[in-house]
C-alpha atoms as a PDB file:
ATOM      1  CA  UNK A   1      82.735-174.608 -39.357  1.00  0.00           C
ATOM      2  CA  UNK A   2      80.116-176.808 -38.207  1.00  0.00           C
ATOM      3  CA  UNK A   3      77.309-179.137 -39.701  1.00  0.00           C
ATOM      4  CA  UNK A   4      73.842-179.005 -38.988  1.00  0.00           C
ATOM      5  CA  UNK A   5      73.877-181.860 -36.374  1.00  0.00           C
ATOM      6  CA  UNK A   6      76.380-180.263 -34.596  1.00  0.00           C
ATOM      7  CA  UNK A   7      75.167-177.182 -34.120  1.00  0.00           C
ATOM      8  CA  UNK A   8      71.489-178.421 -33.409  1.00  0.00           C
ATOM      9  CA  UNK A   9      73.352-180.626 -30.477  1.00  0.00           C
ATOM     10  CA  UNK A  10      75.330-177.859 -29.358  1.00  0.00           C
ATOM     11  CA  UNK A  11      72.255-175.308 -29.408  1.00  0.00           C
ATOM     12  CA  UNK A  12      69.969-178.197 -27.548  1.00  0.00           C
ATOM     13  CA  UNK A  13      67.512-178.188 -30.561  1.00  0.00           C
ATOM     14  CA  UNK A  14      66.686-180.541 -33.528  1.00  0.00           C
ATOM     15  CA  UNK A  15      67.879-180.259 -36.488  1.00  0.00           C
ATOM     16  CA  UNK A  16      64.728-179.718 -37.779  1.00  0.00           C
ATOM     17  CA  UNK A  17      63.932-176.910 -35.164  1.00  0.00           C
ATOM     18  CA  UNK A  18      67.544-175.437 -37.037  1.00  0.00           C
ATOM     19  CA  UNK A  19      66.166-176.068 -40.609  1.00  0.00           C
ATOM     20  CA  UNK A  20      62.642-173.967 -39.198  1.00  0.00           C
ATOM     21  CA  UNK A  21      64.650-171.244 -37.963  1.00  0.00           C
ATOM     22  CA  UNK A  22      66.631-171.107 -41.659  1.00  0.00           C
ATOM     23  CA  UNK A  23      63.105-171.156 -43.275  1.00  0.00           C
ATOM     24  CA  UNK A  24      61.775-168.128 -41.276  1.00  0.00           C
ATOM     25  CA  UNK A  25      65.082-166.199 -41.587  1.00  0.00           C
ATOM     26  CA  UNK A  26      65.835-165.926 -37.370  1.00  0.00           C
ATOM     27  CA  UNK A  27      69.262-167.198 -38.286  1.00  0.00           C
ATOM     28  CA  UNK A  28      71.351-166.790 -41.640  1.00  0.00           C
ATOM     29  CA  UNK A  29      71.535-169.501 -44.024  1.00  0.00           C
ATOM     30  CA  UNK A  30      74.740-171.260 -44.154  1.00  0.00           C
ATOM     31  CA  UNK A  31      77.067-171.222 -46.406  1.00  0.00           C
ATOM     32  CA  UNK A  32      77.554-175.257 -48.191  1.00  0.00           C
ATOM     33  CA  UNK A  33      80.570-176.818 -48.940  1.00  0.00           C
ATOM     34  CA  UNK A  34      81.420-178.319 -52.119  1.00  0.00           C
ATOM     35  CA  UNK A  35      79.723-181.546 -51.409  1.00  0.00           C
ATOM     36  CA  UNK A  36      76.456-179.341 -50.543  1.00  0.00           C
ATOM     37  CA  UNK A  37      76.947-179.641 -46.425  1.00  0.00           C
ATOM     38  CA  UNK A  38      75.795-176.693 -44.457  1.00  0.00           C
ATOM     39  CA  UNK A  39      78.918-175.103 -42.961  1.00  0.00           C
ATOM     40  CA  UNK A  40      77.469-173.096 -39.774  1.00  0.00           C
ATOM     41  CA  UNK A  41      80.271-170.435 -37.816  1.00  0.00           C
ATOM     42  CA  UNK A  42      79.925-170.847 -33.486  1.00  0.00           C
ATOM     43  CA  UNK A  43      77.017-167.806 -34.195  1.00  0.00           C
ATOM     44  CA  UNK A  44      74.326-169.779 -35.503  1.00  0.00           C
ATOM     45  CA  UNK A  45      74.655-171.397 -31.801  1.00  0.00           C
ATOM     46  CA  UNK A  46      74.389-168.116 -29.854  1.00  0.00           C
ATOM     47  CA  UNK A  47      71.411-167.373 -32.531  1.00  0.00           C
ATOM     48  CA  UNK A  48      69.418-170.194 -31.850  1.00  0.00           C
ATOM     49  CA  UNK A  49      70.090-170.260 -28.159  1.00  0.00           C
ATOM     50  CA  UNK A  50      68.941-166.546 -28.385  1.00  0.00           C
ATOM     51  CA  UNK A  51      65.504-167.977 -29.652  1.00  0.00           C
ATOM     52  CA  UNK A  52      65.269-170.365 -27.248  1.00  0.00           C
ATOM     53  CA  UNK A  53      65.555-168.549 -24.216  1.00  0.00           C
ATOM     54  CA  UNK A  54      63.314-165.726 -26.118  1.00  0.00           C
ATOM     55  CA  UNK A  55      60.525-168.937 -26.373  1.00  0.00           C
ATOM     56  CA  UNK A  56      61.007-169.634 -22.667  1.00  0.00           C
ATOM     57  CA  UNK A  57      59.895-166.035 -21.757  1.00  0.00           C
ATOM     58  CA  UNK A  58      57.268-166.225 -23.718  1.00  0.00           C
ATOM     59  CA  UNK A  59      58.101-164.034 -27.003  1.00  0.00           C
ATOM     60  CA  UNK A  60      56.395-165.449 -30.768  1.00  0.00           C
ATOM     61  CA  UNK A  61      58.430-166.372 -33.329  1.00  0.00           C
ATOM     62  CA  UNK A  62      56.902-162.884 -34.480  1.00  0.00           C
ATOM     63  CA  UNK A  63      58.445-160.763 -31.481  1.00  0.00           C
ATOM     64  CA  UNK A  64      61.250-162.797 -31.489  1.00  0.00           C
ATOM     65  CA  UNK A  65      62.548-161.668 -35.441  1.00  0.00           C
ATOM     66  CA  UNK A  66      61.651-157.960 -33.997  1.00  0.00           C
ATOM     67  CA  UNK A  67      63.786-158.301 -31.159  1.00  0.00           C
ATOM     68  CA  UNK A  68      66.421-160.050 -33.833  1.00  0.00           C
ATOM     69  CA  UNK A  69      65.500-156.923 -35.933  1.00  0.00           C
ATOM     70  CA  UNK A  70      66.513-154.333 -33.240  1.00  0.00           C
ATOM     71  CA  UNK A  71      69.288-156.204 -32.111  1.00  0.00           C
ATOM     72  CA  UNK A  72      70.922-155.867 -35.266  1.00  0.00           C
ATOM     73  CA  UNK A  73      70.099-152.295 -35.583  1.00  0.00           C
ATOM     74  CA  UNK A  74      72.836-149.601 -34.527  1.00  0.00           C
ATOM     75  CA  UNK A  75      70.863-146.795 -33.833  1.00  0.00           C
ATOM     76  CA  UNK A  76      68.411-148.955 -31.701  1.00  0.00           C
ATOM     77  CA  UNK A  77      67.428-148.430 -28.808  1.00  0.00           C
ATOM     78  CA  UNK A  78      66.399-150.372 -25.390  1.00  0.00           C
ATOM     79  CA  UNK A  79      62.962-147.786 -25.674  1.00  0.00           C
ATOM     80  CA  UNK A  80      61.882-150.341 -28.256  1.00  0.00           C
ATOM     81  CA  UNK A  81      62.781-153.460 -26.649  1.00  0.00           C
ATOM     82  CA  UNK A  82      61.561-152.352 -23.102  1.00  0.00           C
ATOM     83  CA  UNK A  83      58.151-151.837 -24.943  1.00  0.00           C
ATOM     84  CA  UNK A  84      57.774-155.267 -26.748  1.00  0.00           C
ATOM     85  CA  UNK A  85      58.838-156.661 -23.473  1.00  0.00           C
ATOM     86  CA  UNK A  86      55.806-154.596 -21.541  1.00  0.00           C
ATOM     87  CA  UNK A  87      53.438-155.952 -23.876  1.00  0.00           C
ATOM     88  CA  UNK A  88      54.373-159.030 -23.341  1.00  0.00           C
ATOM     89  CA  UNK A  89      54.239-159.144 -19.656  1.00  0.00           C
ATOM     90  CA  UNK A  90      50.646-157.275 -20.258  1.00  0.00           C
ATOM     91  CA  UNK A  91      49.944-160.608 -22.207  1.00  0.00           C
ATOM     92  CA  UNK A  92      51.315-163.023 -19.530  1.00  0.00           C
ATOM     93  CA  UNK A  93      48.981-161.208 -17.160  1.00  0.00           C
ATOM     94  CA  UNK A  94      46.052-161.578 -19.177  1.00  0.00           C
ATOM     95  CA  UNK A  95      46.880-165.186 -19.420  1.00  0.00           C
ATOM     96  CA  UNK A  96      47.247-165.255 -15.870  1.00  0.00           C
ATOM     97  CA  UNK A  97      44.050-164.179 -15.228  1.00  0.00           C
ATOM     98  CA  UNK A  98      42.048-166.119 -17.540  1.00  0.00           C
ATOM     99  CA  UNK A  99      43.344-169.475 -15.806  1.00  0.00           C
ATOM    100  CA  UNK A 100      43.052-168.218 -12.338  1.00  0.00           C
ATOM    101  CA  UNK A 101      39.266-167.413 -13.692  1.00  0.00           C
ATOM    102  CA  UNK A 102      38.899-171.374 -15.225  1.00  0.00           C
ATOM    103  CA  UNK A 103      40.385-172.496 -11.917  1.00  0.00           C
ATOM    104  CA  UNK A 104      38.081-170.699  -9.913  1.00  0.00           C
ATOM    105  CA  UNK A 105      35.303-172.279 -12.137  1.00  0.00           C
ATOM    106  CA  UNK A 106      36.424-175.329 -11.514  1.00  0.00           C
ATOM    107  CA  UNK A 107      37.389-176.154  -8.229  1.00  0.00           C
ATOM    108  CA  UNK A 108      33.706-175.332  -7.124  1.00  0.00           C
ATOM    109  CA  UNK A 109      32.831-178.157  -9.525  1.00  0.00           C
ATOM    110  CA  UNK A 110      35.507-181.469  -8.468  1.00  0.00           C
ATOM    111  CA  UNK A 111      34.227-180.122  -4.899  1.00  0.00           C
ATOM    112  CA  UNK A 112      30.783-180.906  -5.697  1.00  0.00           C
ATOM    113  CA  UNK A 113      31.685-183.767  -7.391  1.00  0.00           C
ATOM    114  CA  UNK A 114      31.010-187.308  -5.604  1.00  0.00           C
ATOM    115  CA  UNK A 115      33.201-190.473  -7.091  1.00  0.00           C
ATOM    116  CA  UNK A 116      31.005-192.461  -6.269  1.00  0.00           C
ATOM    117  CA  UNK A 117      28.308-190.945  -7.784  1.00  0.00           C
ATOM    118  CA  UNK A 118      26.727-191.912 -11.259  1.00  0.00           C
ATOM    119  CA  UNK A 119      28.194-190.294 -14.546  1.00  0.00           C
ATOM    120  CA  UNK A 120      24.615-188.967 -15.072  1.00  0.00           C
ATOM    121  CA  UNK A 121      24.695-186.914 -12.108  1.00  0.00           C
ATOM    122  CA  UNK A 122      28.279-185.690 -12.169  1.00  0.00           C
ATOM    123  CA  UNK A 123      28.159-181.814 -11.912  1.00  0.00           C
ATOM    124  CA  UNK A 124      31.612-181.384 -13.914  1.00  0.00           C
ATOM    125  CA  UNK A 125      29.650-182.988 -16.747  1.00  0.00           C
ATOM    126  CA  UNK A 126      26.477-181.119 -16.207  1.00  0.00           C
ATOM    127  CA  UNK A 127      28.088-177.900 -15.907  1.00  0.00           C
ATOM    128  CA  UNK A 128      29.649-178.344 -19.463  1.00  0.00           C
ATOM    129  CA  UNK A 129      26.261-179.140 -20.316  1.00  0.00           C
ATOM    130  CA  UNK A 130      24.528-175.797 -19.659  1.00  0.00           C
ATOM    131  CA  UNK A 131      27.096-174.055 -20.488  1.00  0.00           C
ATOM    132  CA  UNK A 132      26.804-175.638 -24.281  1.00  0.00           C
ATOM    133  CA  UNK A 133      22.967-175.178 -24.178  1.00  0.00           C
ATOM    134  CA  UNK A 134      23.221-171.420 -23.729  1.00  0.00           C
END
């Protein structure tokens, strides 16, 4: 059995990030010892390092206690995974998009834009400008 810090060392994670993931149920709360010390089994690791890599593709907290959900569910299958998954990369994509659009607004903008020039004429500025007054 392990303590909080321990496992929040061992899983990469604070031990507040461990204390969150108690609160919103993505990994069982531990059983306590006499003295009132969370005693966490090796799993709680391989939970919270589940979430983790789940955050680093992207998934909510949200998707992520579906995917927990289905995971634990016998009769599951990938069908319902492979879905949250394709909305998710139909999310990326969308997010994709939107900063390739802001970066093509943009670059037009620092091009035009002269160091030397006066704050009162930089076209960054007065492009934020317009775009406030409409």
């Amino acid at each position: 059995m392990l303590r909080i810090g321990e496992v929040a060392n061992k899983s990469h994670v604070g031990v507040e990030t461990v204390r969150f993931y108690e609160r919103e149920g993505l990994i069982a709360l531990p059983k306590r010892n006499v003295s009132g010390y969370r005693q966490y089994s090796e799993s709680a690791i391989k939970q919270i390092q589940f979430i983790q890599h789940a955050k680093t593709l992207g998934f909510s907290l949200k998707d992520i206690r579906e995917l927990i959900k289905l995971k634990s569910t016998r009769d599951a299958r990938c069908k319902s995974i492979k879905s949250t998954a394709k909305a998710k990369i139909a999310d990326i994509q969308e997010k994709i998009d939107a900063l390739k659009r802001m970066k093509m607004a943009l670059e037009p903008l620092v091009a035009q834009c002269k160091s030397s020039d006066p704050i009162s004429d930089c076209p960054i500025l007065n492009a934020l400008d317009e775009t406030a007054n409409e």
